[in-house]
Structure formats: structure tokens, C-alpha cells
Protein backbone atom coordinates (compact mmCIF):
# COMPACT_ATOMS: atom_id res chain seq x y z
CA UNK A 1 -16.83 -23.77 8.66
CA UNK A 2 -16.00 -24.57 4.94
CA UNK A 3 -17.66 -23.03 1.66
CA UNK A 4 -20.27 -25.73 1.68
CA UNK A 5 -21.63 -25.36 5.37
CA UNK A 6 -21.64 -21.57 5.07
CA UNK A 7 -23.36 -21.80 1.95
CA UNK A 8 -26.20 -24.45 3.81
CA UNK A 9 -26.38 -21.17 6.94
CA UNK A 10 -26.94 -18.85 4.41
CA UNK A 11 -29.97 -21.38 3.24
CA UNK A 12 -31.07 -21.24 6.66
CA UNK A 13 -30.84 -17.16 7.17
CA UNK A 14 -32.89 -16.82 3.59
CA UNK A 15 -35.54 -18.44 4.42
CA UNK A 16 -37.10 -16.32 7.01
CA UNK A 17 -36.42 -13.38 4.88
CA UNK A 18 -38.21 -15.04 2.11
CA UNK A 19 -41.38 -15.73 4.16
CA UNK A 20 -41.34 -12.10 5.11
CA UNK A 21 -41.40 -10.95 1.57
CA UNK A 22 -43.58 -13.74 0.75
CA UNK A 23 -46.33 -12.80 3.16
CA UNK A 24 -45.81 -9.25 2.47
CA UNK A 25 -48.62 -7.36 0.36
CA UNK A 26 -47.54 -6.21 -3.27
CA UNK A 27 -46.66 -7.84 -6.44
CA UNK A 28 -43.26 -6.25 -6.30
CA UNK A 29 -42.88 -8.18 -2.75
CA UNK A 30 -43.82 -11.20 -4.43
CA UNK A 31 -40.62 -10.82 -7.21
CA UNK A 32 -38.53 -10.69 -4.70
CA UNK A 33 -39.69 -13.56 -2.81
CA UNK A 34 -39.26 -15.20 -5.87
CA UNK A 35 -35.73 -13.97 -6.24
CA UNK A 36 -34.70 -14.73 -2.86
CA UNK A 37 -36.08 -18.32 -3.43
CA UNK A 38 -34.12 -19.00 -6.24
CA UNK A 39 -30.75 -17.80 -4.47
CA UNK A 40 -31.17 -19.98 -1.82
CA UNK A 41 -32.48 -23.06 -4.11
CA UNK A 42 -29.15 -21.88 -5.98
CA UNK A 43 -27.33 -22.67 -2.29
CA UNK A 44 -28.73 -26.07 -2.29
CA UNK A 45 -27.31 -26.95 -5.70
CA UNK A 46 -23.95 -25.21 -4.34
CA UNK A 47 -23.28 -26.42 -1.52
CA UNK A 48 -23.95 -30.27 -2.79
CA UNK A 49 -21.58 -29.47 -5.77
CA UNK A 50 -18.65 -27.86 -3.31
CA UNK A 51 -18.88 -30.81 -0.73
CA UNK A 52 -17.94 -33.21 -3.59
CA UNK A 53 -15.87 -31.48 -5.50
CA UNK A 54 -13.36 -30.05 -2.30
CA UNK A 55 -13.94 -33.47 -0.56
CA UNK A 56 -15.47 -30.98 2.15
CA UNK A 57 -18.45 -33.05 3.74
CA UNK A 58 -18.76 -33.08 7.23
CA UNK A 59 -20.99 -34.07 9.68
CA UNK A 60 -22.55 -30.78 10.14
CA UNK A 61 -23.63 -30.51 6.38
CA UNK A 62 -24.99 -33.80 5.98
CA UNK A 63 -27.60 -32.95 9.63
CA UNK A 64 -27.30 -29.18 8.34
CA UNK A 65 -28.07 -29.39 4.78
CA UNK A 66 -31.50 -31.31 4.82
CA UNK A 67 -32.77 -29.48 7.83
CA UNK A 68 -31.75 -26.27 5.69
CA UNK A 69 -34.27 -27.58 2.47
CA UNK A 70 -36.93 -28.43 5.50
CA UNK A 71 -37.11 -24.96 6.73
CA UNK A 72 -37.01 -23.37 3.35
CA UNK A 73 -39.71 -25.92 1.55
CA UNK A 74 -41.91 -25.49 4.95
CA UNK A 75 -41.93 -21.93 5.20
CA UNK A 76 -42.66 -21.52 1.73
CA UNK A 77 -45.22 -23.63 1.88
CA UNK A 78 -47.41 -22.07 4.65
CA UNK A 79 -46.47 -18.68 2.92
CA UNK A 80 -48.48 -19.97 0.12
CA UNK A 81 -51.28 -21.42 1.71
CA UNK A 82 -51.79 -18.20 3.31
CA UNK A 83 -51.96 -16.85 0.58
CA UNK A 84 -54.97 -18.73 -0.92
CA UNK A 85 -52.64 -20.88 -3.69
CA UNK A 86 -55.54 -22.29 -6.00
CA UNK A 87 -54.86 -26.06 -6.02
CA UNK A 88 -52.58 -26.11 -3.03
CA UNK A 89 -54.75 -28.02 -0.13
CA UNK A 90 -54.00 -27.73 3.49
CA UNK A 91 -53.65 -31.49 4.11
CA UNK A 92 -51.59 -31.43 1.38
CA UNK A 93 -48.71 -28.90 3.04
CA UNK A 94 -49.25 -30.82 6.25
CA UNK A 95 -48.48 -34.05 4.81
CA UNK A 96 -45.53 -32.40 3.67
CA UNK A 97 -44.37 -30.87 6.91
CA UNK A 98 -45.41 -33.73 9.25
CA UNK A 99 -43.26 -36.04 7.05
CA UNK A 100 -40.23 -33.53 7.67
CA UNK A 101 -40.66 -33.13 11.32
CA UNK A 102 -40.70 -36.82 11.92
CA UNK A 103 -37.79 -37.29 10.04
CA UNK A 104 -36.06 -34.46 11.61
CA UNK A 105 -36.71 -35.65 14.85
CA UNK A 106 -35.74 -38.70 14.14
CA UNK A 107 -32.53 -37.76 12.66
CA UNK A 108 -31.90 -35.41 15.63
CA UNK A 109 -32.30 -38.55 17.98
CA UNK A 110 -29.88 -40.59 16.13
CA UNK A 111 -27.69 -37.60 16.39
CA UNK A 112 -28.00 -37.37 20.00
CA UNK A 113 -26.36 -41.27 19.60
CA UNK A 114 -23.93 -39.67 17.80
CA UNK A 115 -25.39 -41.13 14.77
CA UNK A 116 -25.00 -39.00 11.46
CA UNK A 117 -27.81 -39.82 8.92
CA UNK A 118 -27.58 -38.41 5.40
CA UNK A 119 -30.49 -38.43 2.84
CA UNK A 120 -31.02 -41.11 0.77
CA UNK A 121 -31.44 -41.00 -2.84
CA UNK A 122 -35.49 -40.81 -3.12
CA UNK A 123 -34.91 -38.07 -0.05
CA UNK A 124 -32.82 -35.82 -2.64
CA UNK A 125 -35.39 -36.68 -5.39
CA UNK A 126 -38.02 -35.54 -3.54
CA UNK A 127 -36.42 -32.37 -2.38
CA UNK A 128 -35.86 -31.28 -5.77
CA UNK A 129 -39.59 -31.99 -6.47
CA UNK A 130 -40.75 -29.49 -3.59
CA UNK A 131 -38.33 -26.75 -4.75
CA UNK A 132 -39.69 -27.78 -8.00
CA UNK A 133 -43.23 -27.51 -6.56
CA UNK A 134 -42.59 -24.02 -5.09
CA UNK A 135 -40.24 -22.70 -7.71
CA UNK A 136 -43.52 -23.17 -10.47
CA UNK A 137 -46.11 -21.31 -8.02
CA UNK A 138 -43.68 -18.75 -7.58
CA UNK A 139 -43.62 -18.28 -10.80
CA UNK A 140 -47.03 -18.46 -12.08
CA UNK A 141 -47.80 -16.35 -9.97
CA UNK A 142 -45.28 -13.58 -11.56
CA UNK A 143 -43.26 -14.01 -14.67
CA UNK A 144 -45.80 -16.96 -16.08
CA UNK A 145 -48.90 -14.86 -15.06
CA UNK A 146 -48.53 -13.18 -18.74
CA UNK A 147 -47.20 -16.45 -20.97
CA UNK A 148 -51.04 -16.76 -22.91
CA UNK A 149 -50.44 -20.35 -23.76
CA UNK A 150 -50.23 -21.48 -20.05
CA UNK A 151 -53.35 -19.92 -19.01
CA UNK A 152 -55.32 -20.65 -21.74
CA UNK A 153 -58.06 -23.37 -21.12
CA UNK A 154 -57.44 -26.34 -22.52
CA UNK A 155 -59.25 -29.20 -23.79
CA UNK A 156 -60.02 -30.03 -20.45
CA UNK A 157 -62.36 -27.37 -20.09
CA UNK A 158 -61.70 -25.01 -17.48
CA UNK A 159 -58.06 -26.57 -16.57
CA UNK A 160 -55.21 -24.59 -18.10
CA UNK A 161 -51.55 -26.30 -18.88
CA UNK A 162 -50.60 -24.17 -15.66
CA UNK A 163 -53.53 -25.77 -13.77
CA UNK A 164 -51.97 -29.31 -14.99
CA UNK A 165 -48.50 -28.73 -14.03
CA UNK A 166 -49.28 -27.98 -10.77
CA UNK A 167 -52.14 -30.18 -10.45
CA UNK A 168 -49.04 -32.96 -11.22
CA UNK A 169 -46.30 -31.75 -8.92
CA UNK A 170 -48.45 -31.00 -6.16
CA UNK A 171 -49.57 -34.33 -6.42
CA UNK A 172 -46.04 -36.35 -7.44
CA UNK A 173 -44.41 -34.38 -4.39
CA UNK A 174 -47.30 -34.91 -1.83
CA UNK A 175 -46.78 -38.71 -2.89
CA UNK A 176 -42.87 -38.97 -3.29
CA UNK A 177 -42.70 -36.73 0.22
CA UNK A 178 -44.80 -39.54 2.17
CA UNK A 179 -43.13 -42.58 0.52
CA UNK A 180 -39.83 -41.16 1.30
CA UNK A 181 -40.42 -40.61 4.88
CA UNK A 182 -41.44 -44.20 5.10
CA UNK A 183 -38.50 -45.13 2.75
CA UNK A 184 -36.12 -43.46 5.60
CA UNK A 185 -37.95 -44.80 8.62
CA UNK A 186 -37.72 -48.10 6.89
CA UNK A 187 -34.63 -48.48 6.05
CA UNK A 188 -33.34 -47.03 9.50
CA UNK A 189 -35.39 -48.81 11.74
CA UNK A 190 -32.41 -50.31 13.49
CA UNK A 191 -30.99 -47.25 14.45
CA UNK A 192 -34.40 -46.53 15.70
CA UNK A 193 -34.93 -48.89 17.72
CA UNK A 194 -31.38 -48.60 19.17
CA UNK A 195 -31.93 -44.72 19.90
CA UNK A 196 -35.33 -45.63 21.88
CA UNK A 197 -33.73 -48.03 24.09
């Protein structure tokens, strides 16, 4: 259990605590869900940057580590749809989690083959987009709420620059999230059909 993998369970052991804090009622809940969100984004970055640098990657963190970002980015999500996220859509976040379960379950029935699939490069591109994604509600909805130049309607009417950014990464990572999943299934497919048979 090296630096990187415990650093990928503490991922893991965040995120419920997050959605608690998330879900919970009170601004001052909300910082900290915000602050326990960026710790364990901060693990993500961390635990990439130790398994490289101490030539520590293992099989463990490369099933570990994506499932980790799953649970956080899916959690997160339903926290915010429960909480009535203007602009965040319900077919939106189940796009999002579908596309992770298949691939999990996919992954964990190569596994079971004692196959060991890693994420590809579009796969780490688009899990930067969801933190991203969550990261910017998270903070719009606390430490941007008082930036005047965000919130101000533009000259799109109604539409602030807020409204736009996430108007644009809801809609890049809704995109990126599907054509990754197909991206992995694709490129994959023989180990898929070798696990099914």
C-alpha cells in the first residue's frame, strides 16, 4: 500500500463525507463541501504525480484510481441535482453516470480475466472536465456568488458569464463523457469479447 494507492483510498473515504456536507442544509455546509472537494480533487492530481515520479504504479491504482474519480464525480453530481443546480439537467448526470457504470463494469470483467485496464488519454481529459464541471458549481455557488462581473447579464440578455461557463462545461463534459465511453469500449472490444466468452 504505497503513497499513491493510499492517497486514491483516501479519494474514496472523501467522497461520502462530501455528499453528506453537500446535501446538508446551510451555506457554511456548502464551504466545506467545497473544501473537502478540492482535497480530494487535490488526491487525484497526487496520486497521478507520486505513481510516476516513485515508479509506484500498480495494478490496484490503475482499477483503483478511476473508480475513485467515478465515485467522487457521481456523488457530486446527484448532490447537485438534488439540490436544484440551475442548468444542470437530469439526463444530463445520467448520461454521465451510465457511461461510468458501463465502463466500470466492464473494466471489473476484464479484471475478473485478470485483465488490468488503465484510462486512456480522452478518459483523463474528460475526468478533469467533470472535476472541472463540479469544481465551478461549487464555486458559484459560494466564493463566485459575490464576483459582480460573473453575474451580471450580459449581452445575451438574461445569460450571465457564469450562466455561459457552465452552460459550456456542462455541455463539453456531457459530450467528451459519452464519446469517451465509446472511445474505451471501442478500442477494447477484443478484450470484450474475450471476457464474454
Amino acid at each position: 500500500m504505497n503513497l499513491p494507492n493510499q492517497l486514491t483510498l483516501s479519494r474514496i473515504i472523501l467522497s461520502p463525507i462530501f455528499m453528506v456536507f453537500l446535501l446538508a442544509n446551510g451555506i457554511h455546509f456548502l464551504y466545506v463541501a467545497f473544501g473537502v472537494f478540492l482535497v480530494a480533487a487535490a488526491t487525484d492530481v497526487c496520486d497521478g504525480y507520486f505513481a510516476r515520479r516513485m515508479g509506484g504504479a500498480t495494478s490496484f491504482g490503475k482499477f483503483m484510481d478511476p473508480l475513485a474519480d467515478k465515485l467522487l464525480i457521481s456523488m457530486a453530481l446527484v448532490g447537485l441535482l438534488a439540490r436544484g443546480v440551475p442548468g444542470l439537467l437530469g439526463w444530463m448526470v445520467v448520461v454521465i453516470i451510465a457511461r461510468e457504470l458501463i465502463v466500470t463494469g466492464f473494466r471489473s470483467l476484464a479484471a475478473y480475466r485478470g485483465l488490468v485496464i488503465g484510462a486512456s488519454r480522452v478518459a483523463r481529459i474528460k475526468t478533469v472536465l467533470q472535476m472541472s464541471l463540479v469544481g465551478w458549481i461549487l464555486g458559484d455557488l459560494t466564493v463566485f456568488r459575490g464576483v459582480e462581473f460573473l453575474h451580471r447579464p450580459g449581452v445575451l440578455g438574461t445569460f450571465s458569464a457564469a450562466d455561459l461557463i457552465l452552460a459550456m462545461l456542462l455541455w463539453v463534459t456531457v459530450f467528451l463523457t459519452a464519446v469517451s465511453g465509446l472511445d474505451y469500449l471501442v478500442r477494447n472490444r477484443e478484450v470484450l469479447g474475450g471476457a464474454l466468452k
